[in-house]
C-alpha atoms as a PDB file:
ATOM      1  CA  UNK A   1      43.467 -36.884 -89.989  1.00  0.00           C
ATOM      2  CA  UNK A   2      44.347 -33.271 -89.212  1.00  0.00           C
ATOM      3  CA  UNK A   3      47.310 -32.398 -86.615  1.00  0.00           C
ATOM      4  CA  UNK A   4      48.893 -29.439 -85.159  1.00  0.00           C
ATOM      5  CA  UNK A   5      51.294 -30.007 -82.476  1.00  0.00           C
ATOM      6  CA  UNK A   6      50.095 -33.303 -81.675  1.00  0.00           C
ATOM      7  CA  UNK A   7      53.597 -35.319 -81.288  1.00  0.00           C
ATOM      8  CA  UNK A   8      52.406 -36.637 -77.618  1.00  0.00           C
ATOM      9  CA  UNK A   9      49.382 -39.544 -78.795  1.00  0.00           C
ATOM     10  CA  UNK A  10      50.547 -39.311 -82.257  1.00  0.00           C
ATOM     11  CA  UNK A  11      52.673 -42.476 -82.741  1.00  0.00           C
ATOM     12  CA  UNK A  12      49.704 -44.850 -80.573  1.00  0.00           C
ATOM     13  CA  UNK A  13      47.505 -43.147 -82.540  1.00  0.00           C
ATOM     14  CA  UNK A  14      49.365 -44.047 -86.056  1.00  0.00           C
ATOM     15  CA  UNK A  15      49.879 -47.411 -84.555  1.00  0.00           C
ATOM     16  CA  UNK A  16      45.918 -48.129 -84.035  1.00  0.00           C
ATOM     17  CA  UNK A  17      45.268 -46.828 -87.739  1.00  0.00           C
ATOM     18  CA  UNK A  18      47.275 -48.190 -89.735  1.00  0.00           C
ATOM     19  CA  UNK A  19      46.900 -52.021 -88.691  1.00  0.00           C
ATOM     20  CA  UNK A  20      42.992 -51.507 -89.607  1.00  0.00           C
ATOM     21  CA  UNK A  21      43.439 -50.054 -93.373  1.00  0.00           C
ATOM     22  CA  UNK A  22      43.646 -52.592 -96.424  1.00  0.00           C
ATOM     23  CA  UNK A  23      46.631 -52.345 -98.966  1.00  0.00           C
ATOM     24  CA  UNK A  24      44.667 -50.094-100.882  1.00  0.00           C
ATOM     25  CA  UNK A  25      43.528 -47.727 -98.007  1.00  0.00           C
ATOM     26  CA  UNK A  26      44.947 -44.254 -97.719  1.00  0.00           C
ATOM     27  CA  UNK A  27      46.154 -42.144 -94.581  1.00  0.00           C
ATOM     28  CA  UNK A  28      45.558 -38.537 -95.404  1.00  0.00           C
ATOM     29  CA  UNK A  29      47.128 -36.554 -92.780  1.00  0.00           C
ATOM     30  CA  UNK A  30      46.892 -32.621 -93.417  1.00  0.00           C
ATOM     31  CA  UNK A  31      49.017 -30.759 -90.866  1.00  0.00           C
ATOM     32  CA  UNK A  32      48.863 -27.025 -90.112  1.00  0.00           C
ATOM     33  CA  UNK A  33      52.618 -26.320 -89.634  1.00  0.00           C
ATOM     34  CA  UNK A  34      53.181 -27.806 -86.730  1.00  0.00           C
ATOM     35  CA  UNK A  35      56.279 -26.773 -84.437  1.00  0.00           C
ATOM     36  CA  UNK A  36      56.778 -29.774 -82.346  1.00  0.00           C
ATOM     37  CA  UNK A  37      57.828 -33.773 -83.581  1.00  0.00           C
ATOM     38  CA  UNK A  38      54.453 -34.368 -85.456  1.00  0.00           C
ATOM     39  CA  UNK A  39      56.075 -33.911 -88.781  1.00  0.00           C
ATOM     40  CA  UNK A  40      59.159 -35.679 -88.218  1.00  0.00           C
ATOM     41  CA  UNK A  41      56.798 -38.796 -86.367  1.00  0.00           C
ATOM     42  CA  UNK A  42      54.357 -38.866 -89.583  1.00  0.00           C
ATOM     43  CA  UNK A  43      57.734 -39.277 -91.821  1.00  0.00           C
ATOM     44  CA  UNK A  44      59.303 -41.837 -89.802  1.00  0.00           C
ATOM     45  CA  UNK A  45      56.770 -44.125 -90.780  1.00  0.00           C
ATOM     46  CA  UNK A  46      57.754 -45.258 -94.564  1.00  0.00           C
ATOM     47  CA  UNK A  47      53.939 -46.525 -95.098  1.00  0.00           C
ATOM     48  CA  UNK A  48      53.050 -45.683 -99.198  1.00  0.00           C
ATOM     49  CA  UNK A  49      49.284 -45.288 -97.621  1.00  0.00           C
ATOM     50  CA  UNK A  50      49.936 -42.248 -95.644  1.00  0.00           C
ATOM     51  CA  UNK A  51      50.118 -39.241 -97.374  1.00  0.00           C
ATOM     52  CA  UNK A  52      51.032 -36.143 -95.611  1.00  0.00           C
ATOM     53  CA  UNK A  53      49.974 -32.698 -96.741  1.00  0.00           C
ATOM     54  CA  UNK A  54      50.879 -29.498 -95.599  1.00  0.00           C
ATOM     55  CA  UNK A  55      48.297 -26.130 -95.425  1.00  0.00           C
ATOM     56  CA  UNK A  56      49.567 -23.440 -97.337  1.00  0.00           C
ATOM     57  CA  UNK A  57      49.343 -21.151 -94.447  1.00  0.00           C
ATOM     58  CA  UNK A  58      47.387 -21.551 -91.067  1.00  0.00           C
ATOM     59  CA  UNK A  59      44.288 -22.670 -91.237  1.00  0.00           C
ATOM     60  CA  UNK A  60      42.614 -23.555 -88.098  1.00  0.00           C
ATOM     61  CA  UNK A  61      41.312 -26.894 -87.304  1.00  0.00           C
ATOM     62  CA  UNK A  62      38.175 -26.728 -89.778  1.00  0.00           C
ATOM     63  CA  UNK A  63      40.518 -25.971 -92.444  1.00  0.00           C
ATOM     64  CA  UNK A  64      42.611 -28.426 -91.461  1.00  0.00           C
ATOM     65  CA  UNK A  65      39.540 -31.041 -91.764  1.00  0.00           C
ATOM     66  CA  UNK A  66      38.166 -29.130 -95.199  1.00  0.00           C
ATOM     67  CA  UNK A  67      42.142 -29.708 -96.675  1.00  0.00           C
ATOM     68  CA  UNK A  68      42.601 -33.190 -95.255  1.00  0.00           C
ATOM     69  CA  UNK A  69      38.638 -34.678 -96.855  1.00  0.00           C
ATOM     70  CA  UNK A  70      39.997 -33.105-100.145  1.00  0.00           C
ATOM     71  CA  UNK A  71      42.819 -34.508-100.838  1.00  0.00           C
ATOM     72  CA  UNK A  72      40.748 -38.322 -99.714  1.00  0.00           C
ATOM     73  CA  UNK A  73      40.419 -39.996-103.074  1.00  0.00           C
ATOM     74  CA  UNK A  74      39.169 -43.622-101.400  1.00  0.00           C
ATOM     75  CA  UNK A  75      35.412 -44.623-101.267  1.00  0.00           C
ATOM     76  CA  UNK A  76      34.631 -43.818 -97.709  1.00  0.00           C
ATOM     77  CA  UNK A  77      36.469 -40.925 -95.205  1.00  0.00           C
ATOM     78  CA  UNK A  78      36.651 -41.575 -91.503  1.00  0.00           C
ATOM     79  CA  UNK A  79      37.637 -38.051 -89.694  1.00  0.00           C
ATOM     80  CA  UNK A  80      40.091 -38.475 -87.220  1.00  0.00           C
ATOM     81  CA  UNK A  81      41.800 -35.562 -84.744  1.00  0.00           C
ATOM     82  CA  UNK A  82      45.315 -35.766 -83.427  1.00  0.00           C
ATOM     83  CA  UNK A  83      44.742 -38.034 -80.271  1.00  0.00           C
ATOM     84  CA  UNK A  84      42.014 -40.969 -81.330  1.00  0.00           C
ATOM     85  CA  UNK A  85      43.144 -44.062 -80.564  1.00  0.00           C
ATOM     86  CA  UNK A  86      40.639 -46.708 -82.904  1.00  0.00           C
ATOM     87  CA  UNK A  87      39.839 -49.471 -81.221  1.00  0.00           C
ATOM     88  CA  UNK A  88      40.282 -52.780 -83.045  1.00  0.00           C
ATOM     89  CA  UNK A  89      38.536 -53.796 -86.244  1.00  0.00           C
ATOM     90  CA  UNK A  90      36.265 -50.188 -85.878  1.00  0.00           C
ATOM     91  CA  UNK A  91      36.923 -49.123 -89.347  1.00  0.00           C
ATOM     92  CA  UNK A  92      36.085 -52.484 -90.900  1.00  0.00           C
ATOM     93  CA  UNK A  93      32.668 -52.271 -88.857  1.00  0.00           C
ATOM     94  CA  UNK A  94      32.013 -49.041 -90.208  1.00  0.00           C
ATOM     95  CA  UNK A  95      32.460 -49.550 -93.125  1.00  0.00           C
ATOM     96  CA  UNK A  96      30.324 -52.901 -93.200  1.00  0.00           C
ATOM     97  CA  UNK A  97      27.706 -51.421 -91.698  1.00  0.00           C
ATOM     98  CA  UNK A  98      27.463 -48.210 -93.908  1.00  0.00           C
ATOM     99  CA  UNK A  99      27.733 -50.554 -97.066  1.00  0.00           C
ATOM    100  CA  UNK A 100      24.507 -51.724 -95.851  1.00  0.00           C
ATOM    101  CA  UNK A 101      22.832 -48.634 -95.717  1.00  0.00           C
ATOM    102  CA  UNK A 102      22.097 -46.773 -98.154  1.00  0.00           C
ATOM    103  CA  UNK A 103      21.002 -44.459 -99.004  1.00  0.00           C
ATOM    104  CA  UNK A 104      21.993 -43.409 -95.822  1.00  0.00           C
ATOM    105  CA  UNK A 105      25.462 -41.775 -95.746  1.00  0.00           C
ATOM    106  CA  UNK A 106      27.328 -41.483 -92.542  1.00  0.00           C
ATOM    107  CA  UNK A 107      27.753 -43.529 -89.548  1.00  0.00           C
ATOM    108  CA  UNK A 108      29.142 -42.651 -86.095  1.00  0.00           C
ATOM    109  CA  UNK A 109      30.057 -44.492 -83.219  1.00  0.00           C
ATOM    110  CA  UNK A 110      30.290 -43.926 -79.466  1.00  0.00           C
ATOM    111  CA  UNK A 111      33.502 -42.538 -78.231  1.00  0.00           C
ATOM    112  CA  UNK A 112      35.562 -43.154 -74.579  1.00  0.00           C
ATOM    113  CA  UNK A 113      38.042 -40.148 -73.272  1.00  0.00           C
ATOM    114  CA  UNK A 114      41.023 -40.933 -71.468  1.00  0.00           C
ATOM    115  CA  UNK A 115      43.064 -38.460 -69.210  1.00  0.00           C
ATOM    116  CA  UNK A 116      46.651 -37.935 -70.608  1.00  0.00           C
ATOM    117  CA  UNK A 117      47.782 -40.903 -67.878  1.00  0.00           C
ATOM    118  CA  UNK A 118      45.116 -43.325 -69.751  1.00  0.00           C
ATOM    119  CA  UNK A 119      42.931 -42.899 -66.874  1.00  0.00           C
ATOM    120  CA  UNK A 120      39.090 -43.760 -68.909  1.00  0.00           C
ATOM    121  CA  UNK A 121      37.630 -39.719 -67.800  1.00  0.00           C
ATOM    122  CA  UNK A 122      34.448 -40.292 -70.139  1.00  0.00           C
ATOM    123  CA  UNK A 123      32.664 -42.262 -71.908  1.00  0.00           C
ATOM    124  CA  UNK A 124      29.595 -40.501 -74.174  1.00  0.00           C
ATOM    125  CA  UNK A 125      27.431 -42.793 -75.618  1.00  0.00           C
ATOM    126  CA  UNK A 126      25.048 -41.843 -78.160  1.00  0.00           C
ATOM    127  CA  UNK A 127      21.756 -42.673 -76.859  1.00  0.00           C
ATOM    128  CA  UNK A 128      18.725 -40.515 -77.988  1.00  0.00           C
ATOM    129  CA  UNK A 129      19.456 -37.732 -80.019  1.00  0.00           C
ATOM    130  CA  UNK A 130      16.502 -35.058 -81.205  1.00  0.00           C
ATOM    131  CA  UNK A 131      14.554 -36.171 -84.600  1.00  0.00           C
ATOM    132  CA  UNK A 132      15.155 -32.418 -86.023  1.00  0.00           C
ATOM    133  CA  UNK A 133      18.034 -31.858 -87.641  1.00  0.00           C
ATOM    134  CA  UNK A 134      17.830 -28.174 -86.908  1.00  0.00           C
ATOM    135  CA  UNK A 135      18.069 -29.148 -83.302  1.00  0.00           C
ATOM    136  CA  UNK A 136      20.659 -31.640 -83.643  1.00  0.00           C
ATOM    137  CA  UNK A 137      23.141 -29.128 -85.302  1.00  0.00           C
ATOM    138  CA  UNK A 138      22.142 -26.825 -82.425  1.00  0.00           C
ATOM    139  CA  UNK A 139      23.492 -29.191 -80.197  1.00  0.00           C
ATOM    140  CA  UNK A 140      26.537 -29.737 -81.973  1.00  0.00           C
ATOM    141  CA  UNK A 141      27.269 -25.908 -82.009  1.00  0.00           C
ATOM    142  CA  UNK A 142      26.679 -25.877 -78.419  1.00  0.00           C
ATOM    143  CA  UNK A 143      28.835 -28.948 -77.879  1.00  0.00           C
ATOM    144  CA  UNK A 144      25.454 -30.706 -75.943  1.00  0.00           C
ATOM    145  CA  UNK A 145      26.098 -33.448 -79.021  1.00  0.00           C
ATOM    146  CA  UNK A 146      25.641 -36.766 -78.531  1.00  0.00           C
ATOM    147  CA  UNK A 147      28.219 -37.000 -81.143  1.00  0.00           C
ATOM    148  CA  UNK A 148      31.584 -35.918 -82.646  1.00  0.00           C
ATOM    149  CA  UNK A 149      32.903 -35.743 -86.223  1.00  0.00           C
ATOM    150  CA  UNK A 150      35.928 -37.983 -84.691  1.00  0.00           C
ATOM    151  CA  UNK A 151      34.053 -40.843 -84.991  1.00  0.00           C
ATOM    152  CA  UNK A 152      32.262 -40.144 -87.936  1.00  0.00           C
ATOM    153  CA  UNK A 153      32.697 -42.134 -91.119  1.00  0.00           C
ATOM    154  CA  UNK A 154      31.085 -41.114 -94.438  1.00  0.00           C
ATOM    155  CA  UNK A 155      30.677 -41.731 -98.149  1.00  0.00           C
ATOM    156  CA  UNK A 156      33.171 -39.567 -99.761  1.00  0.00           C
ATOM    157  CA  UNK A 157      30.530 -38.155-101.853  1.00  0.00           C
ATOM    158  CA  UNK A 158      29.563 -35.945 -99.630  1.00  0.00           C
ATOM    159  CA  UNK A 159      32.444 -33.498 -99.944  1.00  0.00           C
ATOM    160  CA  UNK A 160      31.088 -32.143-102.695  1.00  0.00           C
ATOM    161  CA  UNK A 161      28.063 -30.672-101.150  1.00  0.00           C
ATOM    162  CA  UNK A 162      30.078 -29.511 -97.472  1.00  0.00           C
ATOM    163  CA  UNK A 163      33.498 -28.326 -99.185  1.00  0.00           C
ATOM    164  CA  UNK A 164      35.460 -26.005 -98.825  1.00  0.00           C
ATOM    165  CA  UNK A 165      33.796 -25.616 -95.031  1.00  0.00           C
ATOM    166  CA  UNK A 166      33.514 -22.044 -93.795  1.00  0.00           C
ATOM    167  CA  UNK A 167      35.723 -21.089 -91.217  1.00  0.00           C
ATOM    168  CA  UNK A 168      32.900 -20.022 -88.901  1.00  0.00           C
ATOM    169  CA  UNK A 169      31.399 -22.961 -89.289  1.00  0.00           C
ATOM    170  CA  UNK A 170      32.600 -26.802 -88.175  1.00  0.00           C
ATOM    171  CA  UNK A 171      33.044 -29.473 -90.353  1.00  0.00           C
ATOM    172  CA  UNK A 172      30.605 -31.855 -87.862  1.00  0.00           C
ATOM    173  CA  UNK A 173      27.856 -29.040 -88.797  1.00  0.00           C
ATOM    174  CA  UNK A 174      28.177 -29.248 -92.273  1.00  0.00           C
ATOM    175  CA  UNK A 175      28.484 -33.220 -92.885  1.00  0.00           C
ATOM    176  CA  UNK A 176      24.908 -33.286 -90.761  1.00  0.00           C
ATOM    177  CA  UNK A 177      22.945 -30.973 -93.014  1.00  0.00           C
ATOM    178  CA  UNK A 178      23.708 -32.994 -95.699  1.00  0.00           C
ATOM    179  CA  UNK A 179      23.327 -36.337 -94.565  1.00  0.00           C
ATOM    180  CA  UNK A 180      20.452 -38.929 -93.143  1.00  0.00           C
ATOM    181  CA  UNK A 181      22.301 -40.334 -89.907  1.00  0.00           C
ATOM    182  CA  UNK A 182      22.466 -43.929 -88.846  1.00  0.00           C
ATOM    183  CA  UNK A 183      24.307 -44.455 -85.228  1.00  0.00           C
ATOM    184  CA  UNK A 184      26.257 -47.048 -85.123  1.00  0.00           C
ATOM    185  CA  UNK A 185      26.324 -47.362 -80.918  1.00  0.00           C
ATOM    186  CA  UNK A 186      28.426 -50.619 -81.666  1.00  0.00           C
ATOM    187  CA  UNK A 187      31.230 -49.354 -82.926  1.00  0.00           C
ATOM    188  CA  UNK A 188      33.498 -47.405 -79.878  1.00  0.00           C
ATOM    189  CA  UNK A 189      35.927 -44.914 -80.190  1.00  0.00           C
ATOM    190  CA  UNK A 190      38.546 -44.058 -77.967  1.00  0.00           C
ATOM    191  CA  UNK A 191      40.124 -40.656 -78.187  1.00  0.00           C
ATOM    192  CA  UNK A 192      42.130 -38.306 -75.103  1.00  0.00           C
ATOM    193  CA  UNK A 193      41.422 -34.608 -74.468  1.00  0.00           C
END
């Protein structure tokens, strides 16, 4: 998880992770000096799973994403911004139903937006996306994607071949080039603008 300022969805957000991950699960949270309550939220919570990490200086929120996949040390990372709410039992879905595929090495799901009152806004299902990658990354870039690194979940493997992740570049760009892509249209996300 990266944050930066993100005190408002950040406890409901914490809430909706942590009851999914197993004993031997981690929470990497890397923060990019935040100057509101997200700090002092993350260590409220006395979980030994999360582990919080600070930037050395700013870093933007690629670098915040590049720092955060890292420092992951567990089998499989699932990206998550500041103000995703998972719905239940999504990681244990993914993570099923990536297990299964191989060789392919990333899943995503659909996501839902809220409004900040809770007020569903969106939902973007994946539905057809273009068979060239070339084009696909093109749409990403352009934000015309069908879908987000949010609700992306991927073999930690990967990080070797996308990090560190340019600054000009985002970290949904790079995990694509690298990867054959399964969508998982089961598997919803819910996140807020």
């Amino acid at each position: 998880m990266a944050t930066y300022n993100g005190a408002l969805y950040l406890r409901e957000q914490l809430e909706s992770i942590l009851v999914q991950l197993h004993p031997e699960d981690e929470l990497i949270i890397s923060d990019d000096h935040s100057t509101d309550d997200t700090r002092s939220i993350i260590a409220s919570y006395k979980d030994p799973r999360i582990k919080m990490i600070m930037n050395t200086g700013k870093t933007g929120h690629v670098g915040n994403f590049s720092n955060a996949m890292a420092h992951a040390t567990g089998e499989f990372i699932a990206l998550s911004d500041q103000d995703d709410i998972w719905v239940e039992k999504r990681l244990d879905r993914m993570v099923a139903l990536l297990q299964g595929l191989r060789p392919h090495s990333l899943v995503v799901g659909d996501i839902v937006e809220f409004d900040s009152n809770g007020v569903r806004a969106n939902q973007r299902p994946l539905g057809p996306t273009p068979a060239n990658k070339y084009l696909q990354m093109l749409y990403i870039y352009l934000g015309r994607s069908k879908y987000c690194g949010c609700a992306f979940l991927f073999r930690r493997e990967l990080t070797r071949y996308v990090l560190p992740i340019r600054p000009i570049l985002f970290h949904t760009i790079c995990l694509r080039c690298f990867v054959p892509l399964f969508m998982a249209r089961w598997c919803t996300w819910k996140r807020r603008p």
